[in-house]
PDB file of N, CA and C in Angstrom:
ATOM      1  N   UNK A   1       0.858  -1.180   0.000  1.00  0.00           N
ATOM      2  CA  UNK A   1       0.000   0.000   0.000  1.00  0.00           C
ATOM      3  C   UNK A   1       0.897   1.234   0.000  1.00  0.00           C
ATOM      4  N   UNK A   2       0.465   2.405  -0.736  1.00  0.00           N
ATOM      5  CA  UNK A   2       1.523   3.223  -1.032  1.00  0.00           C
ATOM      6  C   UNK A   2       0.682   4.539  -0.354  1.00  0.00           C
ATOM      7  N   UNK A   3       0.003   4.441   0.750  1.00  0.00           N
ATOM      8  CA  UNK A   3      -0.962   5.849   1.305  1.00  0.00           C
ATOM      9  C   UNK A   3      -0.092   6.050   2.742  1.00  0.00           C
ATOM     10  N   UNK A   4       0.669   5.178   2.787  1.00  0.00           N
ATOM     11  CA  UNK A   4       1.774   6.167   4.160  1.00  0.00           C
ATOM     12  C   UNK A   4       1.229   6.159   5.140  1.00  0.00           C
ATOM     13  N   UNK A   5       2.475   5.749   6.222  1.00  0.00           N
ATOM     14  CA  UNK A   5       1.747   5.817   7.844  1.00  0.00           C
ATOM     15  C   UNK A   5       1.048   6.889   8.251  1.00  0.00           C
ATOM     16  N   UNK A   6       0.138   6.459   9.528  1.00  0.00           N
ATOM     17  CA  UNK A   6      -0.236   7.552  10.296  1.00  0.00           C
ATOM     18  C   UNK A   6      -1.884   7.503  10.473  1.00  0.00           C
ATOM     19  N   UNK A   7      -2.439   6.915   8.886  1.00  0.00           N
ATOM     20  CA  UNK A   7      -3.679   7.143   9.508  1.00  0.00           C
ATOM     21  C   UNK A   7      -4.370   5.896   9.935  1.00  0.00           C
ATOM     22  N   UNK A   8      -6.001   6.256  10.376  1.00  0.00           N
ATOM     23  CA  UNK A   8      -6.589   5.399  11.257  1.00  0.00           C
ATOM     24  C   UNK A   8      -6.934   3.845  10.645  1.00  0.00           C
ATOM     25  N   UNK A   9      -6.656   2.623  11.750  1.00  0.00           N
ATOM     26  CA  UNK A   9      -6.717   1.548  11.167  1.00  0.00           C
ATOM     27  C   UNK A   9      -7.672   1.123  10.052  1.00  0.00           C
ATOM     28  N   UNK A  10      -8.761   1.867  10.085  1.00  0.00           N
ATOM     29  CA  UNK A  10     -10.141   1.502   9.210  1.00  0.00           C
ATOM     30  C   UNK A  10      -9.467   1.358   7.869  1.00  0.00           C
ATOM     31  N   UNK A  11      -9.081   2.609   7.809  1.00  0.00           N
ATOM     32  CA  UNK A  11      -8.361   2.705   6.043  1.00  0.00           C
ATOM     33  C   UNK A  11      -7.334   1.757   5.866  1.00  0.00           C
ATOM     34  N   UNK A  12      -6.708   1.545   6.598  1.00  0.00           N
ATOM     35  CA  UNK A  12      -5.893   0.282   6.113  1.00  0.00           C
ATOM     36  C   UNK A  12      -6.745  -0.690   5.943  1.00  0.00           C
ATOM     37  N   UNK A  13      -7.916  -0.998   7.151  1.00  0.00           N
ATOM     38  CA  UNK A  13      -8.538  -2.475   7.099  1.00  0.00           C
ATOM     39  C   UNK A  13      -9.224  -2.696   5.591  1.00  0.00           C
ATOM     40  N   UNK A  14     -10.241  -1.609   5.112  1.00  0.00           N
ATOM     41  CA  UNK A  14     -10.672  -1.585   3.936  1.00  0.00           C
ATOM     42  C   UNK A  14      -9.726  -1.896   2.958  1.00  0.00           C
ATOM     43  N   UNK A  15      -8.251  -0.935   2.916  1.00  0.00           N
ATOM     44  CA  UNK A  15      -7.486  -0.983   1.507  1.00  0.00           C
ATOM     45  C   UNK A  15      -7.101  -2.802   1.516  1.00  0.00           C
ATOM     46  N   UNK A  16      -6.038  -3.185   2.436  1.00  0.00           N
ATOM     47  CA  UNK A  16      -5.636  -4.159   2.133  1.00  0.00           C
ATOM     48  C   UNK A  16      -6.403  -5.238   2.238  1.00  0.00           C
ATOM     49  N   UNK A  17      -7.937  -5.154   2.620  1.00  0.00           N
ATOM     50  CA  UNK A  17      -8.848  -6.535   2.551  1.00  0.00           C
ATOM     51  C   UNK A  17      -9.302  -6.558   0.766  1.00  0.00           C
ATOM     52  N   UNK A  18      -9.489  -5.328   0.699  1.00  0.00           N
ATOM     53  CA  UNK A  18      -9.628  -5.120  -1.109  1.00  0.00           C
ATOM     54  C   UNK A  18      -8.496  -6.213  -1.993  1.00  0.00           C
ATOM     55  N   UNK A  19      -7.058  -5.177  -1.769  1.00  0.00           N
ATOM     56  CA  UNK A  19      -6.225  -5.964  -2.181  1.00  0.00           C
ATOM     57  C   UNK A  19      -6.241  -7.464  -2.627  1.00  0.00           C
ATOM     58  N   UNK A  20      -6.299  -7.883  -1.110  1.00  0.00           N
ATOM     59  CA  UNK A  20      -6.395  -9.448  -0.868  1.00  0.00           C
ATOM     60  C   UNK A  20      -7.240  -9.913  -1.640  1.00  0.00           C
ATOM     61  N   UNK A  21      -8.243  -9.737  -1.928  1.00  0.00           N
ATOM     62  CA  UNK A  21      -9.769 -10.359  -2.807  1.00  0.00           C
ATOM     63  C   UNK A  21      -8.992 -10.220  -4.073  1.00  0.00           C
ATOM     64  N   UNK A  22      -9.182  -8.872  -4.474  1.00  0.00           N
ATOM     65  CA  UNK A  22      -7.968  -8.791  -5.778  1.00  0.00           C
ATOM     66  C   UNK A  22      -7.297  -9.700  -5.725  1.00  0.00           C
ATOM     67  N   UNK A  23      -5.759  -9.978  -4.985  1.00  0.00           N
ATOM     68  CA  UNK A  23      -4.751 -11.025  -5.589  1.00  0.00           C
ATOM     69  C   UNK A  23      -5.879 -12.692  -5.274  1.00  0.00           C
ATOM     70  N   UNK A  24      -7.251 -12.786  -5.046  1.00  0.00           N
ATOM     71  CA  UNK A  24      -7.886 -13.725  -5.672  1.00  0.00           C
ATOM     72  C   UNK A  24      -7.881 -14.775  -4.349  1.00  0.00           C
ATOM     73  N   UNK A  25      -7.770 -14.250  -3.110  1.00  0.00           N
ATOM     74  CA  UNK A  25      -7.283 -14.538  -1.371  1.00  0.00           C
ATOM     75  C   UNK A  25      -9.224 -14.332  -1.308  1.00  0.00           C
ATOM     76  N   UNK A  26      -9.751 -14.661  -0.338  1.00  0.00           N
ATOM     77  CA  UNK A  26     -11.446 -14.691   0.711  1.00  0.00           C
ATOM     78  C   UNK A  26     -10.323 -13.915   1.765  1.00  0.00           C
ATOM     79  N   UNK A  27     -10.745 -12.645   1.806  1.00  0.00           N
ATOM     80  CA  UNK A  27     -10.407 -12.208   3.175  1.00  0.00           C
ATOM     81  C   UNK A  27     -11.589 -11.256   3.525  1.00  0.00           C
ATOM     82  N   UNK A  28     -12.431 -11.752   4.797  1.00  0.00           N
ATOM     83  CA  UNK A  28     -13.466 -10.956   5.673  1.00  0.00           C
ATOM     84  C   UNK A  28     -13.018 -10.458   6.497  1.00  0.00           C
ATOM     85  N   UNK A  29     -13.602  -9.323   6.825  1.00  0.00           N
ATOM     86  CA  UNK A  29     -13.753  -7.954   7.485  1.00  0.00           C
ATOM     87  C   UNK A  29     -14.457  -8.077   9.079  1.00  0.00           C
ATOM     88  N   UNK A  30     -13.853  -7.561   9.923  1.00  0.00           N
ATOM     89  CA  UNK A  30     -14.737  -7.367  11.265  1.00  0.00           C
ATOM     90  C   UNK A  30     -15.568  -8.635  11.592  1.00  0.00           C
ATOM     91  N   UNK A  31     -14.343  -9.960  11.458  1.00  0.00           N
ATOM     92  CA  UNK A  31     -15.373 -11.101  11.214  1.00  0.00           C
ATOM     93  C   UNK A  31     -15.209 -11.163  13.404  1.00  0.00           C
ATOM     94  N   UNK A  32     -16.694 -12.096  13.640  1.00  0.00           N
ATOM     95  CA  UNK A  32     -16.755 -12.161  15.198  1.00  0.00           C
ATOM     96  C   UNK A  32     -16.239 -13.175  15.856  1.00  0.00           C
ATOM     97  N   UNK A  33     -15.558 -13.024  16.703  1.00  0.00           N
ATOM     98  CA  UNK A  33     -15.468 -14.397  17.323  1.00  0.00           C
ATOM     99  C   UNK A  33     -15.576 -14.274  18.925  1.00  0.00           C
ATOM    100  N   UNK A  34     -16.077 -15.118  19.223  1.00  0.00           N
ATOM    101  CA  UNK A  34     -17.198 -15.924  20.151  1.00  0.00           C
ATOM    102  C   UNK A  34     -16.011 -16.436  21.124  1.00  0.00           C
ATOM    103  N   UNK A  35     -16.562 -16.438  22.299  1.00  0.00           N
ATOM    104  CA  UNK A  35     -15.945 -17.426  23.107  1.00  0.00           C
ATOM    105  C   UNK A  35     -17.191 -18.318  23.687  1.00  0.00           C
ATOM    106  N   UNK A  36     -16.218 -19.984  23.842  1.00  0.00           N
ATOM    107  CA  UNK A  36     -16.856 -20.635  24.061  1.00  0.00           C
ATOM    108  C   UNK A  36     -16.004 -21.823  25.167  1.00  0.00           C
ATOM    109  N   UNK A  37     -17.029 -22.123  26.007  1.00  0.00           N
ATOM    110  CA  UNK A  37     -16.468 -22.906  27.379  1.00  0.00           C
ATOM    111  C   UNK A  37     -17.773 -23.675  27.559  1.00  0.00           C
ATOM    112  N   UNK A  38     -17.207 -24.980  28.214  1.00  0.00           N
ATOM    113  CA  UNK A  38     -18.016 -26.191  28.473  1.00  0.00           C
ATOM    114  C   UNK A  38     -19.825 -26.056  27.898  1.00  0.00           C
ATOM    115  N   UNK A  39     -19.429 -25.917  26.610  1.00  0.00           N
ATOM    116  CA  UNK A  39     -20.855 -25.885  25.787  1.00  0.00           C
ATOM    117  C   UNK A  39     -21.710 -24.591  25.638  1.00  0.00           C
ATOM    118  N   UNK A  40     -20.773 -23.536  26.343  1.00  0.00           N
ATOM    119  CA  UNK A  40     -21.964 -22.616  26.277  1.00  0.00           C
ATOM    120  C   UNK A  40     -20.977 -21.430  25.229  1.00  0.00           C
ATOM    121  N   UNK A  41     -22.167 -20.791  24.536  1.00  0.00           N
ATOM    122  CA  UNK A  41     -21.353 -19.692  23.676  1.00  0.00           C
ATOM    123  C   UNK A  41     -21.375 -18.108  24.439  1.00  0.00           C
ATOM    124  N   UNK A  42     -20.524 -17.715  24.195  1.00  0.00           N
ATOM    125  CA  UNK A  42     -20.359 -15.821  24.620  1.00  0.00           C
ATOM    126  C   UNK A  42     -19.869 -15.329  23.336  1.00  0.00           C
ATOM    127  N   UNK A  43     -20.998 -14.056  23.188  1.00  0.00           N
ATOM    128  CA  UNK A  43     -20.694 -12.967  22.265  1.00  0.00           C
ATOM    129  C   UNK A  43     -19.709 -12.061  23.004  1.00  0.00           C
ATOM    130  N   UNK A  44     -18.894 -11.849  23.328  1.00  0.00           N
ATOM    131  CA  UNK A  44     -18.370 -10.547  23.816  1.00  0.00           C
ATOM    132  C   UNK A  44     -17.753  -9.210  23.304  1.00  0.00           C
ATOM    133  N   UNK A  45     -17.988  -9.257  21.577  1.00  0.00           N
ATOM    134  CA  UNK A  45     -17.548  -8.161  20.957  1.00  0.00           C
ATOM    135  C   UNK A  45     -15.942  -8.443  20.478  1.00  0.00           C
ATOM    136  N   UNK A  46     -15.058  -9.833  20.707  1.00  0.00           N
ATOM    137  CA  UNK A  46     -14.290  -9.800  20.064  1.00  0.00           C
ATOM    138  C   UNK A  46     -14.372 -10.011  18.659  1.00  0.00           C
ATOM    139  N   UNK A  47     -13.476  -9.201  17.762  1.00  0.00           N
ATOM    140  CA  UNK A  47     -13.755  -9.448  16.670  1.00  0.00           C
ATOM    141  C   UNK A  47     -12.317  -9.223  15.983  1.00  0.00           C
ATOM    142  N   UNK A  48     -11.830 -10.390  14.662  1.00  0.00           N
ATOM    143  CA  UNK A  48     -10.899  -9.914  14.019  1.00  0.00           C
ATOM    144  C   UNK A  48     -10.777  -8.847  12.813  1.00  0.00           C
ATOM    145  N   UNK A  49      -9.850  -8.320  12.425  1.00  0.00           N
ATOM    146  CA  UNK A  49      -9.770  -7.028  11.397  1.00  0.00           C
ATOM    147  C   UNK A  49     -10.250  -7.583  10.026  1.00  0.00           C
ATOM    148  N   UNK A  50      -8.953  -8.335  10.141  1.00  0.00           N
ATOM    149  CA  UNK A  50      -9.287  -9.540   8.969  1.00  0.00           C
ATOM    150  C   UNK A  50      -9.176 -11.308   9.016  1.00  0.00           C
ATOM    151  N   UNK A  51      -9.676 -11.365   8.374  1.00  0.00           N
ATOM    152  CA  UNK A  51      -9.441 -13.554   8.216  1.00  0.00           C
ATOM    153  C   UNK A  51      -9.348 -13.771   6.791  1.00  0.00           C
ATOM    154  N   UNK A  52      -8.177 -14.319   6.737  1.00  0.00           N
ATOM    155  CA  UNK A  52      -7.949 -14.143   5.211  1.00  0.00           C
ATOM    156  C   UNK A  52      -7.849 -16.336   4.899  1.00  0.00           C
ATOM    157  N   UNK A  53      -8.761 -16.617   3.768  1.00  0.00           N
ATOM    158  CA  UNK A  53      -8.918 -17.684   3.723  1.00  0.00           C
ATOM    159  C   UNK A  53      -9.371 -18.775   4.803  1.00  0.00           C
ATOM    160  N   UNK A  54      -9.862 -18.307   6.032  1.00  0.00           N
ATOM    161  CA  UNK A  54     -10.406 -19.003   7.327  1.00  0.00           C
ATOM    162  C   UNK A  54      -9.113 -19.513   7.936  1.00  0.00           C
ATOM    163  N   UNK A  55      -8.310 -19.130   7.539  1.00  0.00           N
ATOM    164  CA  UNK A  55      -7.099 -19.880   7.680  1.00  0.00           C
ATOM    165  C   UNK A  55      -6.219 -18.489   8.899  1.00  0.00           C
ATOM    166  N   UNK A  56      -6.294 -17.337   8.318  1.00  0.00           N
ATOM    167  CA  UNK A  56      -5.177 -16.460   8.923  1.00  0.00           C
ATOM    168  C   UNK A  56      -5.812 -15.472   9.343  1.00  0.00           C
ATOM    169  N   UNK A  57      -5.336 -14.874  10.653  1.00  0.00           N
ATOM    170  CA  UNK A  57      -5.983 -13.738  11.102  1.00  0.00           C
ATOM    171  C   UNK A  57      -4.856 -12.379  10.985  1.00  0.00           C
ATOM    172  N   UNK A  58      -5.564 -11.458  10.440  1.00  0.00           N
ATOM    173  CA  UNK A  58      -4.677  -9.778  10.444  1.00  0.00           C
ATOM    174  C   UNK A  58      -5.012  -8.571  11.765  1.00  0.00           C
ATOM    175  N   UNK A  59      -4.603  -8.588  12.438  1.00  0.00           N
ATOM    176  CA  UNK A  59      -4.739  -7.308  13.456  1.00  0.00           C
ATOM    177  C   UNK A  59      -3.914  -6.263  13.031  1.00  0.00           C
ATOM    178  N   UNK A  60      -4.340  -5.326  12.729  1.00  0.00           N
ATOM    179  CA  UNK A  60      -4.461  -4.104  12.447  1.00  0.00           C
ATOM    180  C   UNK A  60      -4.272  -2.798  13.042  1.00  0.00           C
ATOM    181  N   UNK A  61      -2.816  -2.175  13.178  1.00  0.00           N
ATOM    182  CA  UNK A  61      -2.824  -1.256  14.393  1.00  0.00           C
ATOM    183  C   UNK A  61      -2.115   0.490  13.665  1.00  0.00           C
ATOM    184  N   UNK A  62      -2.284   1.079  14.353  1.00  0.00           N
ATOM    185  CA  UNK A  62      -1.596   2.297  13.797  1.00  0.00           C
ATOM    186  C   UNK A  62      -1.220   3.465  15.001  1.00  0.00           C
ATOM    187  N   UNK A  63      -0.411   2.793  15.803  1.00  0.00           N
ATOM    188  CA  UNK A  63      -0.001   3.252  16.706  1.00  0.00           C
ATOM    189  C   UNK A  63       1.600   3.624  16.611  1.00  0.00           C
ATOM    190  N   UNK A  64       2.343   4.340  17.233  1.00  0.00           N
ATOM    191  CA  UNK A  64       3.770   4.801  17.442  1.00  0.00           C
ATOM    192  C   UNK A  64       4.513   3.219  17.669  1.00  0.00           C
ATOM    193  N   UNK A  65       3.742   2.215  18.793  1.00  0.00           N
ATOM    194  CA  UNK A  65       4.484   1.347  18.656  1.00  0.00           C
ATOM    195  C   UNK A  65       3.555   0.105  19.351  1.00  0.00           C
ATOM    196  N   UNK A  66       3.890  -1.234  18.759  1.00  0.00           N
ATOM    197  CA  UNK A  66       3.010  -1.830  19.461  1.00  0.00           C
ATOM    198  C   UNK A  66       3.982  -2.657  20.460  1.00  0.00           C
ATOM    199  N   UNK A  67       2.615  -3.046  21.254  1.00  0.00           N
ATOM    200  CA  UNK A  67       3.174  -3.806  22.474  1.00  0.00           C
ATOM    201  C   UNK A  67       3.398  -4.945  22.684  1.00  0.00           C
ATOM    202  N   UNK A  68       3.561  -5.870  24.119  1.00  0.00           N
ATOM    203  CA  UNK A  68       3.031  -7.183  24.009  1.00  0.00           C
ATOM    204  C   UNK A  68       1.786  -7.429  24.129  1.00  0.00           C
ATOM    205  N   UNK A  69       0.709  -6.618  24.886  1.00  0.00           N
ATOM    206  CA  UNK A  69      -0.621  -6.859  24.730  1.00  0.00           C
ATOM    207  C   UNK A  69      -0.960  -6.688  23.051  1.00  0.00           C
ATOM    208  N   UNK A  70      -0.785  -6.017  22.466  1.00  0.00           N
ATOM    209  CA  UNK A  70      -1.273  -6.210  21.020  1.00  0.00           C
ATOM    210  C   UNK A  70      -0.959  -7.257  20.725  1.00  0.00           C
ATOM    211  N   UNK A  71       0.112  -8.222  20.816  1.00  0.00           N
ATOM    212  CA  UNK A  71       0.314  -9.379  20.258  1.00  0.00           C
ATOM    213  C   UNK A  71      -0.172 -10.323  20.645  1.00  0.00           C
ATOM    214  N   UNK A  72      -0.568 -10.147  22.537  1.00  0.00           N
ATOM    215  CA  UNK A  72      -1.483 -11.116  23.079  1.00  0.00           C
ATOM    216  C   UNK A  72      -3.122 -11.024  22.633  1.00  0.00           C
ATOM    217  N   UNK A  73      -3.099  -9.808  22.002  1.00  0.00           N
ATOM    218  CA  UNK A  73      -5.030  -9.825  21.654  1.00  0.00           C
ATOM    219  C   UNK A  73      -5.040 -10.787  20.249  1.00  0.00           C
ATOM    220  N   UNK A  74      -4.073 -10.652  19.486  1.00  0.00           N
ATOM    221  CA  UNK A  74      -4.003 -11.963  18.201  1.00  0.00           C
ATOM    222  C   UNK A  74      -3.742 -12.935  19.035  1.00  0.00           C
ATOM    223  N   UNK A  75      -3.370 -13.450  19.560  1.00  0.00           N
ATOM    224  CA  UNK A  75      -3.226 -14.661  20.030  1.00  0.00           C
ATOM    225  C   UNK A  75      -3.967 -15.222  20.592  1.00  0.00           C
ATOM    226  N   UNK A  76      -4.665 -14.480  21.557  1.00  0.00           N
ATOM    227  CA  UNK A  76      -6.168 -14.851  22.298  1.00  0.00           C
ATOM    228  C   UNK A  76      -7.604 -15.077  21.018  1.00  0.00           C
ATOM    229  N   UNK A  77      -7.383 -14.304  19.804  1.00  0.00           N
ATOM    230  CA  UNK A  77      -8.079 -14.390  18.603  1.00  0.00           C
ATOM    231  C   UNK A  77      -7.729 -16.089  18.107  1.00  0.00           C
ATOM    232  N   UNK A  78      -6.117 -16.179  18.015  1.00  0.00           N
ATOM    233  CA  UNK A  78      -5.994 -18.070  17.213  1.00  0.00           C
ATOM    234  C   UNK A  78      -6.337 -18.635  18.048  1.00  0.00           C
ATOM    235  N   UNK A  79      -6.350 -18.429  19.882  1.00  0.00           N
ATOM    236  CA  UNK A  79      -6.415 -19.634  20.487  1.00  0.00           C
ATOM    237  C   UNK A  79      -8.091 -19.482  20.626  1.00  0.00           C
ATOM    238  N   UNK A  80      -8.940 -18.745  20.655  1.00  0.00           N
ATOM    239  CA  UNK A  80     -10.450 -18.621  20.203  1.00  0.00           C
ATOM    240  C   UNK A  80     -10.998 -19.217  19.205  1.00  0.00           C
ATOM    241  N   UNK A  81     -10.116 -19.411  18.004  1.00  0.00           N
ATOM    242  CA  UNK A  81     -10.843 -19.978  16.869  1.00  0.00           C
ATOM    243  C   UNK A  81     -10.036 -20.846  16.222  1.00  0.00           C
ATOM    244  N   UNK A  82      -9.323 -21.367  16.928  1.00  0.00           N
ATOM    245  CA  UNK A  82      -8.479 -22.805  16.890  1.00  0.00           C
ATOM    246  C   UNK A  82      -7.621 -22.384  15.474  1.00  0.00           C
ATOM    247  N   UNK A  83      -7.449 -21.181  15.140  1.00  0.00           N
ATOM    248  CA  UNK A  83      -6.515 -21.176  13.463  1.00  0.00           C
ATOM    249  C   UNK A  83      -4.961 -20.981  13.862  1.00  0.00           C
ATOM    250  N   UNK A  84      -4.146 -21.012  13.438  1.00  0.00           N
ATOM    251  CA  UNK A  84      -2.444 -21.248  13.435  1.00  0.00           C
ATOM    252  C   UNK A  84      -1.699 -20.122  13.883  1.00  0.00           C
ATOM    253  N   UNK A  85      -2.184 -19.319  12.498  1.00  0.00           N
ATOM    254  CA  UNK A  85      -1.434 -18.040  11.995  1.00  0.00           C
ATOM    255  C   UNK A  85      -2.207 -16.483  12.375  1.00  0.00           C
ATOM    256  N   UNK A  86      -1.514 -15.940  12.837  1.00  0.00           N
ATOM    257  CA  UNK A  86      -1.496 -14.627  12.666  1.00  0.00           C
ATOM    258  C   UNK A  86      -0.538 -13.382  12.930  1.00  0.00           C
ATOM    259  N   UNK A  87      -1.097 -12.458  12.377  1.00  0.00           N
ATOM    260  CA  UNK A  87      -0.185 -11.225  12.106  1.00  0.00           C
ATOM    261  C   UNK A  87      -0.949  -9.780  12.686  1.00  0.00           C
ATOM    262  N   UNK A  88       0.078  -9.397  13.228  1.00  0.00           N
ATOM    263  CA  UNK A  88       0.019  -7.756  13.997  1.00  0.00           C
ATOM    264  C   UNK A  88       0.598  -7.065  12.935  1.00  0.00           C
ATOM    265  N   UNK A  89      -0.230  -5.902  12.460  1.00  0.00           N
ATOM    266  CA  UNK A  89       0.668  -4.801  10.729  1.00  0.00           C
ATOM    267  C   UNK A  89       0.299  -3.864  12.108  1.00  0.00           C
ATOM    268  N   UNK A  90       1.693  -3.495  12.371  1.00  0.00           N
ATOM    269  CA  UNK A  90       1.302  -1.936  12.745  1.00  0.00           C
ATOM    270  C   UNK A  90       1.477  -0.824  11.796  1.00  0.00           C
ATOM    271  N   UNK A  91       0.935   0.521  11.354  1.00  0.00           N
ATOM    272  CA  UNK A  91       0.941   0.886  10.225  1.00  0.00           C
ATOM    273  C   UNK A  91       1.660   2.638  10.686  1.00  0.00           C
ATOM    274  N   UNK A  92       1.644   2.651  12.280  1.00  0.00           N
ATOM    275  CA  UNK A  92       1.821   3.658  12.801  1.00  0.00           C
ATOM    276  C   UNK A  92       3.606   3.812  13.070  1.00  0.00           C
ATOM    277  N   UNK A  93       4.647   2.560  12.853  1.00  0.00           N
ATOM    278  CA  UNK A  93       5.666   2.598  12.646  1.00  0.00           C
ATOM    279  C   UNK A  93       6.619   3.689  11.572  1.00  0.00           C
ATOM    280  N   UNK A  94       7.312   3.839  11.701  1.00  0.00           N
ATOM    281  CA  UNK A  94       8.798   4.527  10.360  1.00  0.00           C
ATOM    282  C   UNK A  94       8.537   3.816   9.407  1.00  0.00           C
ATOM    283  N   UNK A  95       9.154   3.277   9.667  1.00  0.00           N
ATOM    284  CA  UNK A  95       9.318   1.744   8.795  1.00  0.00           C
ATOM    285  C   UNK A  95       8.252   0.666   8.431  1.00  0.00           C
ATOM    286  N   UNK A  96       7.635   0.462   7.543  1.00  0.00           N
ATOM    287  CA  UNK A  96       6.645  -1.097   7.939  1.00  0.00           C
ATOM    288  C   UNK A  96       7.120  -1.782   8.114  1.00  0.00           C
ATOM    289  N   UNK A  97       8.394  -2.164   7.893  1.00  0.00           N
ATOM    290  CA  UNK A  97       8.809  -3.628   8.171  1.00  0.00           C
ATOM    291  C   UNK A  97       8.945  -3.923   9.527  1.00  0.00           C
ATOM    292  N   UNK A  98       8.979  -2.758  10.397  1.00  0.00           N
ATOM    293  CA  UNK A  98       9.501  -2.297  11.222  1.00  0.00           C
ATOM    294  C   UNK A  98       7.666  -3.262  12.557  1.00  0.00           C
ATOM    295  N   UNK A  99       6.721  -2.929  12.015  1.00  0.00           N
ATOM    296  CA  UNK A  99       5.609  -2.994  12.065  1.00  0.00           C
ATOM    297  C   UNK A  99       5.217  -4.410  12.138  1.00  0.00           C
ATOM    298  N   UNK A 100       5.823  -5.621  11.068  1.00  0.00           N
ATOM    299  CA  UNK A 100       5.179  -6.320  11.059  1.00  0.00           C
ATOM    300  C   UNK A 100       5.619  -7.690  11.997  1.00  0.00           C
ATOM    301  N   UNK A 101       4.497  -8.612  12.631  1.00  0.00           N
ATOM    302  CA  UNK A 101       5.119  -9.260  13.780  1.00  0.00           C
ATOM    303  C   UNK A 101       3.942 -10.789  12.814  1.00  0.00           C
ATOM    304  N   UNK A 102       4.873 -11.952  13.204  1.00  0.00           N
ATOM    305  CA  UNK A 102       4.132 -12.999  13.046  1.00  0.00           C
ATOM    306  C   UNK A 102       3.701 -13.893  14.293  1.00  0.00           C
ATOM    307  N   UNK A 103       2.376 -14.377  14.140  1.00  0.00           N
ATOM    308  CA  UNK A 103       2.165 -15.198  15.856  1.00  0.00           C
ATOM    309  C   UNK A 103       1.817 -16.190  15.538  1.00  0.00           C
ATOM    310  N   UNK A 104       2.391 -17.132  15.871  1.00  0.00           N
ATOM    311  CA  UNK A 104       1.783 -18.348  15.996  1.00  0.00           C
ATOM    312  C   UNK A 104       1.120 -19.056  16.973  1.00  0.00           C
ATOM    313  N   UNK A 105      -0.213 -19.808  16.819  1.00  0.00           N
ATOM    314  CA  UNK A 105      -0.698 -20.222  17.804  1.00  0.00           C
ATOM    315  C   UNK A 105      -0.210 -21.328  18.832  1.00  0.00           C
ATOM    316  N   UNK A 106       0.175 -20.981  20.710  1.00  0.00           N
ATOM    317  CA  UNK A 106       1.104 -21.887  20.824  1.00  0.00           C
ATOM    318  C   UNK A 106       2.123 -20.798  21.338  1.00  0.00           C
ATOM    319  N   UNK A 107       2.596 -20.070  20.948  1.00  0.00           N
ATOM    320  CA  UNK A 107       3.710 -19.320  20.869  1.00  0.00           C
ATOM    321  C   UNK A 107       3.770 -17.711  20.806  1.00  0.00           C
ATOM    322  N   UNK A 108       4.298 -16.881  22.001  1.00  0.00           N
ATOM    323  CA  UNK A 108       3.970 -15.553  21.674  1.00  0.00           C
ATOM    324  C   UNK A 108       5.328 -15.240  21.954  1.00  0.00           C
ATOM    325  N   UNK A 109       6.050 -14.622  20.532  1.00  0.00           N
ATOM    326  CA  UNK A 109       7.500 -14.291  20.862  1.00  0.00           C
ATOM    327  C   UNK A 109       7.862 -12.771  21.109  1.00  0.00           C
TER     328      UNK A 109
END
């Protein structure tokens, strides 16, 4: 994406879920996820940015810098919906590369 750090996550969430469909990827938006314990379901308003192929989750940040709680809210997202992979884009970094963190479920480095 060539629109430069700084602004609010929405616009990223829209541009690069576009993208993704484009390069020919299922990636949903503000999809919900539920918690669930010994049979019973809870709505509680968690929700991911993106889920790209049911497979990967994107959290979405645009802050100066992210933390370890940002990396623990993806992680609490894979271990919620039993998926592998996910990724923290912070967009509020210098650098993007600078920004981007991979999590695996299992593992918060």
């Amino acid at each position: 994406m060539d629109i430069g750090p700084g602004l609010l996550e929405t616009v990223y969430e829209v541009i690069l879920a576009e993208l993704l469909r484009k390069s020919g990827l299922e990636a949903e938006r503000q999809v919900p996820i539920p918690i669930e314990y010994q049979g019973l379901k809870f709505d509680e308003g968690f929700r991911a940015d993106i889920v790209v192929e049911r497979k990967v989750i994107i959290e979405l940040k645009s802050i100066e810098k992210a933390s370890r709680s940002h990396k623990k809210q993806v992680l609490t997202h894979l271990k919620l919906t039993g998926m592998k992979l996910g990724f923290l884009l912070n967009f509020g970094e210098e650098l993007m590369k600078d920004g981007i963190y991979r999590i695996v479920n299992g593992r918060l480095e």
